[in-house]
N, C-alpha and C. Protein backbone atom coordinates (compact mmCIF):
# COMPACT_ATOMS: atom_id res chain seq x y z
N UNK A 1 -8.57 14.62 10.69
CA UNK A 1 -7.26 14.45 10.07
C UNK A 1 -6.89 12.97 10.09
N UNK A 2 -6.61 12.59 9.03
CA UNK A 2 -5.99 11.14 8.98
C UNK A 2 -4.67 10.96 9.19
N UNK A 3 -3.95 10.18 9.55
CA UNK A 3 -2.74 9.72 10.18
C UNK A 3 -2.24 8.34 9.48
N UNK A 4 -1.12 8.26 8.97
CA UNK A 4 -0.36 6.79 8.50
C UNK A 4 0.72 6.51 8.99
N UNK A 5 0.71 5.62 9.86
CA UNK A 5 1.56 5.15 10.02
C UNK A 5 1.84 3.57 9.46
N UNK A 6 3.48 3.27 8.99
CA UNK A 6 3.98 2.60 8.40
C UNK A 6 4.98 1.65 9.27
N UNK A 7 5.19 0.29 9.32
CA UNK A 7 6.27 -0.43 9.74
C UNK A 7 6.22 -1.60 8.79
N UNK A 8 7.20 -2.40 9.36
CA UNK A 8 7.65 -3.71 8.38
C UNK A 8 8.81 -3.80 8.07
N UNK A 9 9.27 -2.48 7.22
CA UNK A 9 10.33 -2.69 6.19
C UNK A 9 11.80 -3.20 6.69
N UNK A 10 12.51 -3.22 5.81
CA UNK A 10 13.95 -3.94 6.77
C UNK A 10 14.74 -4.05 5.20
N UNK A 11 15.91 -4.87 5.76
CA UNK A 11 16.96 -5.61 4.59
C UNK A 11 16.15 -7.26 4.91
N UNK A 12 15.98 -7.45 3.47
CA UNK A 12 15.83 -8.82 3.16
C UNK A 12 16.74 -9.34 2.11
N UNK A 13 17.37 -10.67 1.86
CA UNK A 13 18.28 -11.06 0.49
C UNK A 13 16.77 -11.31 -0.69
N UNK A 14 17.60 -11.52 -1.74
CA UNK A 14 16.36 -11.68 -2.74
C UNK A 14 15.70 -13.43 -2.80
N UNK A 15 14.58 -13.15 -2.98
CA UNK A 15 13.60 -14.13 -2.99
C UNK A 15 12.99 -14.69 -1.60
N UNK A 16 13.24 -13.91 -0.68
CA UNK A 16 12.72 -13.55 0.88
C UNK A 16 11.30 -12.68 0.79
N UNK A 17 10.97 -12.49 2.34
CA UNK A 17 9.44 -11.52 2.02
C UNK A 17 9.87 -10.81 3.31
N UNK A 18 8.92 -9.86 2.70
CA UNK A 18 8.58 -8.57 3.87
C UNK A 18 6.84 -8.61 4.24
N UNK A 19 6.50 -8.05 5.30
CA UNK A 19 4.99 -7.43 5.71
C UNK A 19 4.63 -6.25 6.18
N UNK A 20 4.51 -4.99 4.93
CA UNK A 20 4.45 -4.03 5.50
C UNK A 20 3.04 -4.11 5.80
N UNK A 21 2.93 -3.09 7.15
CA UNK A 21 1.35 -2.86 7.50
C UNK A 21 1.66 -0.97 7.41
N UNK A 22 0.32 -0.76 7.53
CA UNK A 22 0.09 1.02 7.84
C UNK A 22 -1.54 1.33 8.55
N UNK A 23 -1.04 1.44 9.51
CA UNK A 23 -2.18 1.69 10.51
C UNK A 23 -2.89 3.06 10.00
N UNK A 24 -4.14 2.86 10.24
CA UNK A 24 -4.67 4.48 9.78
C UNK A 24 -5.72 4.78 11.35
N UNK A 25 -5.29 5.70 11.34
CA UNK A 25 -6.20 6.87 12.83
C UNK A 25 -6.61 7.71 11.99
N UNK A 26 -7.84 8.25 12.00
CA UNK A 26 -8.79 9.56 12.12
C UNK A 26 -9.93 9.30 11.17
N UNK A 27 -9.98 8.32 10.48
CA UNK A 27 -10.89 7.43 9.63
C UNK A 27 -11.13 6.05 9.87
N UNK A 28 -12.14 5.85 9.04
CA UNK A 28 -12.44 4.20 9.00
C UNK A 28 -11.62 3.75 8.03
N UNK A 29 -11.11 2.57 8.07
CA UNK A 29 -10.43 2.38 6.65
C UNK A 29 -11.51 2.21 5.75
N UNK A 30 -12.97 1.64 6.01
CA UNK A 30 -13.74 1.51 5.36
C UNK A 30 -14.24 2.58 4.48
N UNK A 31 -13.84 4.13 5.02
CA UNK A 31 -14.00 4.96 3.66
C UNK A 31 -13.32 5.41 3.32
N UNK A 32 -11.98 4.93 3.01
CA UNK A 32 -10.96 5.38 2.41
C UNK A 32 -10.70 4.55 1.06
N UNK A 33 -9.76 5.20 0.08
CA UNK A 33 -8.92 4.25 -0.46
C UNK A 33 -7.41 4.22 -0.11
N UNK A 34 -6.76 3.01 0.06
CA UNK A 34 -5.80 3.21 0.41
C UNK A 34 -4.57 2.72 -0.48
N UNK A 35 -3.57 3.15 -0.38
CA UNK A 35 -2.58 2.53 -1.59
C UNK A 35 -0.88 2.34 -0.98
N UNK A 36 -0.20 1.75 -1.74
CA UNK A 36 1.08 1.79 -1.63
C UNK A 36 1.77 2.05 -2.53
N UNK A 37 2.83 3.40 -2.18
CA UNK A 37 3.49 3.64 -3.67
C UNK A 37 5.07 3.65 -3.30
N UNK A 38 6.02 3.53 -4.14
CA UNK A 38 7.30 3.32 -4.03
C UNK A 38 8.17 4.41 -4.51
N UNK A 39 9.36 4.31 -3.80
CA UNK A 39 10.20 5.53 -4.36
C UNK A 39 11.50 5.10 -4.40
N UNK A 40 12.27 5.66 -5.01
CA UNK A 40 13.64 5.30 -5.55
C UNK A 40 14.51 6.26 -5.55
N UNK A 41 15.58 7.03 -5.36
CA UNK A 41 16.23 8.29 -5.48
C UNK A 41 15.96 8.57 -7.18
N UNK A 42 15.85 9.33 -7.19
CA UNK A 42 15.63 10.32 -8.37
C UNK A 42 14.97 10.18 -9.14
N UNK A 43 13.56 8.84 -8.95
CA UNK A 43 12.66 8.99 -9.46
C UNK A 43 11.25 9.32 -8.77
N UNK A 44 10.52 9.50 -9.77
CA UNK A 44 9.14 9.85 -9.15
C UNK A 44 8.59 8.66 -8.18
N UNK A 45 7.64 8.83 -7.15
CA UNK A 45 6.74 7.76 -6.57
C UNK A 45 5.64 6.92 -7.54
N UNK A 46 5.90 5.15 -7.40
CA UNK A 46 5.41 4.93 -8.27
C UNK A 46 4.45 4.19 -7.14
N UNK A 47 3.31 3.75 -8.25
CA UNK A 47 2.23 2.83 -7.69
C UNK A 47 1.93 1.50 -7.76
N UNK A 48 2.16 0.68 -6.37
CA UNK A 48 2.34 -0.82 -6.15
C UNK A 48 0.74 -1.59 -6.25
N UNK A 49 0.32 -0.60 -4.86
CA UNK A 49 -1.02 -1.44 -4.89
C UNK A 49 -2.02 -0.60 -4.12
N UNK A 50 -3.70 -1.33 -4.60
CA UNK A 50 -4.77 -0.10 -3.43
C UNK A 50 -4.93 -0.72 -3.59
N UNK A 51 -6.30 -0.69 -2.10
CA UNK A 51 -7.62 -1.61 -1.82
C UNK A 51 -8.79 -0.47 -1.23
N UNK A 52 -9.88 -0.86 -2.21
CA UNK A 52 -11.24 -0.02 -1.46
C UNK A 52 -12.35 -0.59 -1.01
N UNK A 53 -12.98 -0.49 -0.33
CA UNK A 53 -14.11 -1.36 0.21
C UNK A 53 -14.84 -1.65 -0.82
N UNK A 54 -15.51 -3.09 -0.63
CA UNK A 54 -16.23 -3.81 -1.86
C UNK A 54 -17.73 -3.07 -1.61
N UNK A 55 -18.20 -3.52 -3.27
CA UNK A 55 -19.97 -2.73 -2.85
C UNK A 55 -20.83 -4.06 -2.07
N UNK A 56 -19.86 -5.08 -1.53
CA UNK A 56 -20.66 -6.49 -0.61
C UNK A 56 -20.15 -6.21 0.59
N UNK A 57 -20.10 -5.20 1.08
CA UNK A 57 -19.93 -4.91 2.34
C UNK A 57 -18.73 -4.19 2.92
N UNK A 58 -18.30 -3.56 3.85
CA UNK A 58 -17.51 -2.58 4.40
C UNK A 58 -16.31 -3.03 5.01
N UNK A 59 -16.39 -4.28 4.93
CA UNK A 59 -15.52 -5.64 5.56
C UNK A 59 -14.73 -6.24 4.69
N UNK A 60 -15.31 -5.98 3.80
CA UNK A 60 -14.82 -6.83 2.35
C UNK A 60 -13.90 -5.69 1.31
N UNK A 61 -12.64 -5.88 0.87
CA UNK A 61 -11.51 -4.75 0.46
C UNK A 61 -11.88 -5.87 -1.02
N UNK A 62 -11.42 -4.88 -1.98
CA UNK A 62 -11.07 -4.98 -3.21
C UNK A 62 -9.82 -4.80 -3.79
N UNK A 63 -8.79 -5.51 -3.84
CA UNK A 63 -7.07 -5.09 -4.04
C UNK A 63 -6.99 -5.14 -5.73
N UNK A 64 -5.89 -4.44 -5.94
CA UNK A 64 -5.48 -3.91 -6.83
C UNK A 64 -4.05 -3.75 -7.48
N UNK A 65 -3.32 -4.42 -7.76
CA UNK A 65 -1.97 -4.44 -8.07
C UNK A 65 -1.22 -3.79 -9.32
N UNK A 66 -0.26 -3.35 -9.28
CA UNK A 66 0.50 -3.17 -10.70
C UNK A 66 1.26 -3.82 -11.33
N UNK A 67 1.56 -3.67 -12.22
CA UNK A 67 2.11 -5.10 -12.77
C UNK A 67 3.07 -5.92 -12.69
N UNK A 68 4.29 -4.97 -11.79
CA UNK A 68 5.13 -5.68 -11.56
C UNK A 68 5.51 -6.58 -10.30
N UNK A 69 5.04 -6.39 -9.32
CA UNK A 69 4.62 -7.21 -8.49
C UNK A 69 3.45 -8.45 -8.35
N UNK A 70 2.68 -8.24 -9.31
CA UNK A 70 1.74 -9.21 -9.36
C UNK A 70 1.90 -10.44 -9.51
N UNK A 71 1.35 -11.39 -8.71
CA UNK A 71 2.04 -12.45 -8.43
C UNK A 71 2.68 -12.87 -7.00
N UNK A 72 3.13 -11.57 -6.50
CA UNK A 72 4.43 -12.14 -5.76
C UNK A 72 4.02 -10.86 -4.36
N UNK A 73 2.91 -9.94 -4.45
CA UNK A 73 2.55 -9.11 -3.59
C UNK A 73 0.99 -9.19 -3.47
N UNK A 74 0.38 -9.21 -2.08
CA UNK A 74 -0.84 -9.22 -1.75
C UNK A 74 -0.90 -8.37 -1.09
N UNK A 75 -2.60 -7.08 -0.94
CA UNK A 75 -2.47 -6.45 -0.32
C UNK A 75 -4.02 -6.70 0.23
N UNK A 76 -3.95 -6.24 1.48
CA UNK A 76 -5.60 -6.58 2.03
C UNK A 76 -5.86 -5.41 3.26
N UNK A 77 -6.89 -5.48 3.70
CA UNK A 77 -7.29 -4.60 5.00
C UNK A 77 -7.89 -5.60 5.86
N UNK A 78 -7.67 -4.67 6.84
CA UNK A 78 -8.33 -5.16 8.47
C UNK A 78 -9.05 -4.15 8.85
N UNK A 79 -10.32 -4.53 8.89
CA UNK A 79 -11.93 -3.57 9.22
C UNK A 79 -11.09 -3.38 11.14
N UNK A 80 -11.24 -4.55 11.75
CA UNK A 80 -10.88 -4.53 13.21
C UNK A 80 -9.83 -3.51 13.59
N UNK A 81 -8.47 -3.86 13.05
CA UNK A 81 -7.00 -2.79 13.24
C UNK A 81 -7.11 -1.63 12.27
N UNK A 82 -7.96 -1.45 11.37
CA UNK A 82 -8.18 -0.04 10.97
C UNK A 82 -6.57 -0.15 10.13
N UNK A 83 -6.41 -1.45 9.80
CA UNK A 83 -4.97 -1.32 9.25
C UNK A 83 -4.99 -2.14 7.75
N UNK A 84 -3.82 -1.61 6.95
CA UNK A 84 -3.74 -2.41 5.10
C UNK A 84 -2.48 -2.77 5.60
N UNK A 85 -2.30 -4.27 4.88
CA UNK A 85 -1.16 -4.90 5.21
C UNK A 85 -0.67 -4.95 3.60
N UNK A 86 0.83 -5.15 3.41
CA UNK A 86 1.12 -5.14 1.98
C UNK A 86 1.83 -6.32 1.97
N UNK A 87 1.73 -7.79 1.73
CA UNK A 87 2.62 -8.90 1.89
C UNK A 87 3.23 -9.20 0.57
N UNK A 88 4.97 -8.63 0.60
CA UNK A 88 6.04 -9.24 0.03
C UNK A 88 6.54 -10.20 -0.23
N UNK A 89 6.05 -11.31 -1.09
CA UNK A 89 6.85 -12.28 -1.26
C UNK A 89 7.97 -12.59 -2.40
N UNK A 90 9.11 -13.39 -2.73
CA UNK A 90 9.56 -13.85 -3.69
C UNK A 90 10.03 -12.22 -4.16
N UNK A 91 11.36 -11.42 -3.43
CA UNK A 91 11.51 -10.11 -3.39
C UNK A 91 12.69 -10.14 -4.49
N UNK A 92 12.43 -9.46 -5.12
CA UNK A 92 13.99 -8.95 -6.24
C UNK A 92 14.52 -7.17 -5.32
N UNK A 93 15.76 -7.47 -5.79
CA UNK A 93 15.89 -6.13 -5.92
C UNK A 93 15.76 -4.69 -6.53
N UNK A 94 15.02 -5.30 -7.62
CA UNK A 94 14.22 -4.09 -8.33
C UNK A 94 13.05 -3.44 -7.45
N UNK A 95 12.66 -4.16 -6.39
CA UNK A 95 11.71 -3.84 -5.22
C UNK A 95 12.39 -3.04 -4.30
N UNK A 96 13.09 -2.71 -4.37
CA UNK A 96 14.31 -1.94 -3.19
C UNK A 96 12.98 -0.31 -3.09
N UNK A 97 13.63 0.16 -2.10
CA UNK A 97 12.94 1.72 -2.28
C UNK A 97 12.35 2.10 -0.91
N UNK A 98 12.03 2.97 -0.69
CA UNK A 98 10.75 3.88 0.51
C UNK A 98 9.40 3.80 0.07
N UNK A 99 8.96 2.74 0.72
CA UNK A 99 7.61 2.53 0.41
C UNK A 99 6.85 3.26 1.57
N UNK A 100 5.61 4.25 0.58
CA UNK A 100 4.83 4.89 1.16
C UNK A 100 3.53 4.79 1.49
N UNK A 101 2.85 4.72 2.44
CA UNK A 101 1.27 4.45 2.34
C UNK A 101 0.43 5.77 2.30
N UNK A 102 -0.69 5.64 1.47
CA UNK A 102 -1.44 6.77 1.24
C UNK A 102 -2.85 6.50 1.56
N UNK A 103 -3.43 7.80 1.45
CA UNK A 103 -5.23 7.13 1.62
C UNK A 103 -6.25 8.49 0.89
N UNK A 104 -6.91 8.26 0.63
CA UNK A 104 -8.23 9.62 0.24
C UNK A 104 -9.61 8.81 0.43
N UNK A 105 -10.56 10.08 0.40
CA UNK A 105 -11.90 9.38 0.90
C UNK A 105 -12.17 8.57 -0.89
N UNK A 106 -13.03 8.18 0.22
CA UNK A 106 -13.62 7.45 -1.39
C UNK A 106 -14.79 8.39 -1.88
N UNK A 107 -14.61 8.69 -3.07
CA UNK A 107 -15.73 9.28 -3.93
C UNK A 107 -16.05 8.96 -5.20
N UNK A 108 -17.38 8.19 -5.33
CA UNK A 108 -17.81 7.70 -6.02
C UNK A 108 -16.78 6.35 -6.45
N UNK A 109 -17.18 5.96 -7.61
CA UNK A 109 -16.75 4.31 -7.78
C UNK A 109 -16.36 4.20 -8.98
N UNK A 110 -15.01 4.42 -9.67
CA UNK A 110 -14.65 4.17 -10.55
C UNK A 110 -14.18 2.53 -11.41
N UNK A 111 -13.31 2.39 -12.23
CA UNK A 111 -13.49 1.00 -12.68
C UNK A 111 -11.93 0.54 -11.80
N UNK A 112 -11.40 1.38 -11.03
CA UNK A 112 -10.59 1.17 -10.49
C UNK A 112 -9.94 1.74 -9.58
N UNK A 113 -9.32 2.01 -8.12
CA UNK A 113 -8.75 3.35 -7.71
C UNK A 113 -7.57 3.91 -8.27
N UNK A 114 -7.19 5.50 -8.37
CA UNK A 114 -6.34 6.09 -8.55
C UNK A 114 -4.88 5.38 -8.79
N UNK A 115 -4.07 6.16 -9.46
CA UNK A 115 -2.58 5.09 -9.42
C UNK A 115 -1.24 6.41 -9.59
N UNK A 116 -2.52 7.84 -9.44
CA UNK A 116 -1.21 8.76 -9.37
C UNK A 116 -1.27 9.67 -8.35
N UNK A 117 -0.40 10.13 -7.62
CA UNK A 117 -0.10 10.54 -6.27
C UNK A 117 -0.60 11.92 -6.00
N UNK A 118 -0.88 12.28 -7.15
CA UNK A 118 -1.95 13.97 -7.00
C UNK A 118 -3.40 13.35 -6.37
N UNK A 119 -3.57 12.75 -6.21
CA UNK A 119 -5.12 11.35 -6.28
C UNK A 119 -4.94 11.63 -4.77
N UNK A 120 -4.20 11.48 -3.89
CA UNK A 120 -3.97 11.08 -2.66
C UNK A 120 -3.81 12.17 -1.92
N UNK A 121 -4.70 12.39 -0.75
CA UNK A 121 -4.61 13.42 0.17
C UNK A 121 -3.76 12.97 1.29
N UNK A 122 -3.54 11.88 1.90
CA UNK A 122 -2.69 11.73 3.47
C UNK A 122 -1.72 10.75 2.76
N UNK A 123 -0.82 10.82 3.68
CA UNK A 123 0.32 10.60 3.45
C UNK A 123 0.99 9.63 4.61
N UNK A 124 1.75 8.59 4.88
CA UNK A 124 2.83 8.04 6.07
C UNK A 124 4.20 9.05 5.14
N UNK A 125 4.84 8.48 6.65
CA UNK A 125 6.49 9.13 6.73
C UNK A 125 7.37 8.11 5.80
N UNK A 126 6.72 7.39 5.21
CA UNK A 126 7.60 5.88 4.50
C UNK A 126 8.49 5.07 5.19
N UNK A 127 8.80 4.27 4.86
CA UNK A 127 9.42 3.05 5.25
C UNK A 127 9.94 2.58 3.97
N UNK A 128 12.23 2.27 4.95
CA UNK A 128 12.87 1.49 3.85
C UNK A 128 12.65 0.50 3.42
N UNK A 129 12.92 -0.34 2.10
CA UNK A 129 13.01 -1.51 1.83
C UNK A 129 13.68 -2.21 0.90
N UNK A 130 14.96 -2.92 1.84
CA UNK A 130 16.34 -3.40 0.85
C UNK A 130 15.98 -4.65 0.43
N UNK A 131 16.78 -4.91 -0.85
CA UNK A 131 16.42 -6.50 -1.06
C UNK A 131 17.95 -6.57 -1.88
N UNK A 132 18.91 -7.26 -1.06
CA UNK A 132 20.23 -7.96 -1.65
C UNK A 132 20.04 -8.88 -2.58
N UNK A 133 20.58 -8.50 -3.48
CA UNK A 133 21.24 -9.86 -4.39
C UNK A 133 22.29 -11.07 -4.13
């Protein structure tokens, strides 16, 4: 069974940063994919960012962003802490929301990982994240 846990989040004003991390227990991160998706009251969970291990080694993550953060969000793994960090920078408040971390095994190798939440078997409890104007 895999396990996510999530911290970081907080109130930040806009154009500040956040660092969410999400520790994963019961896997390697190395065979997972892992992602971050966002939520908003009354809309669906959307998709920020994944990283899956590169085919140059098990150490080496491949990130993946959506479009609206790009630029201004990096996401990476740690082979050692078994942990994906999601670094916030240059924050609007259109970034506001419960950001969630997810993970599924990896199977096979597409031209990209997943970006919709049926895709994803484990789940964190989420974590807030304000950004004042």
């Amino acid at each position: 069974q895999v396990h996510l846990v999530e911290s970081g989040g907080g109130l930040v004003q806009s154009g500040g940063s956040l660092r969410l991390s999400c520790v994963v227990s019961g896997r390697t991160l190395s065979s997972l994919v892992t992602a971050w998706f966002r939520q908003v009251p009354g809309k669906e969970r959307e998709f920020v960012a994944a990283i899956r291990p590169s085919v140059y080694g098990t150490s080496i993550y491949e990130g993946y962003m959506s479009a609206s953060p790009k630029g201004r969000f990096t996401i990476s793994g740690n082979t050692a802490e078994n942990m994906v960090s999601l670094q916030m920078n240059s924050l609007k408040p259109e970034d506001t929301g419960v950001y969630y971390c997810a993970a599924k095994s990896v199977v096979g190798r597409g031209p990209s990982p997943p970006r919709e939440t049926s895709e994803y078997d484990y789940w964190g409890q989420g974590i807030q994240v304000t950004v004042s104007s």
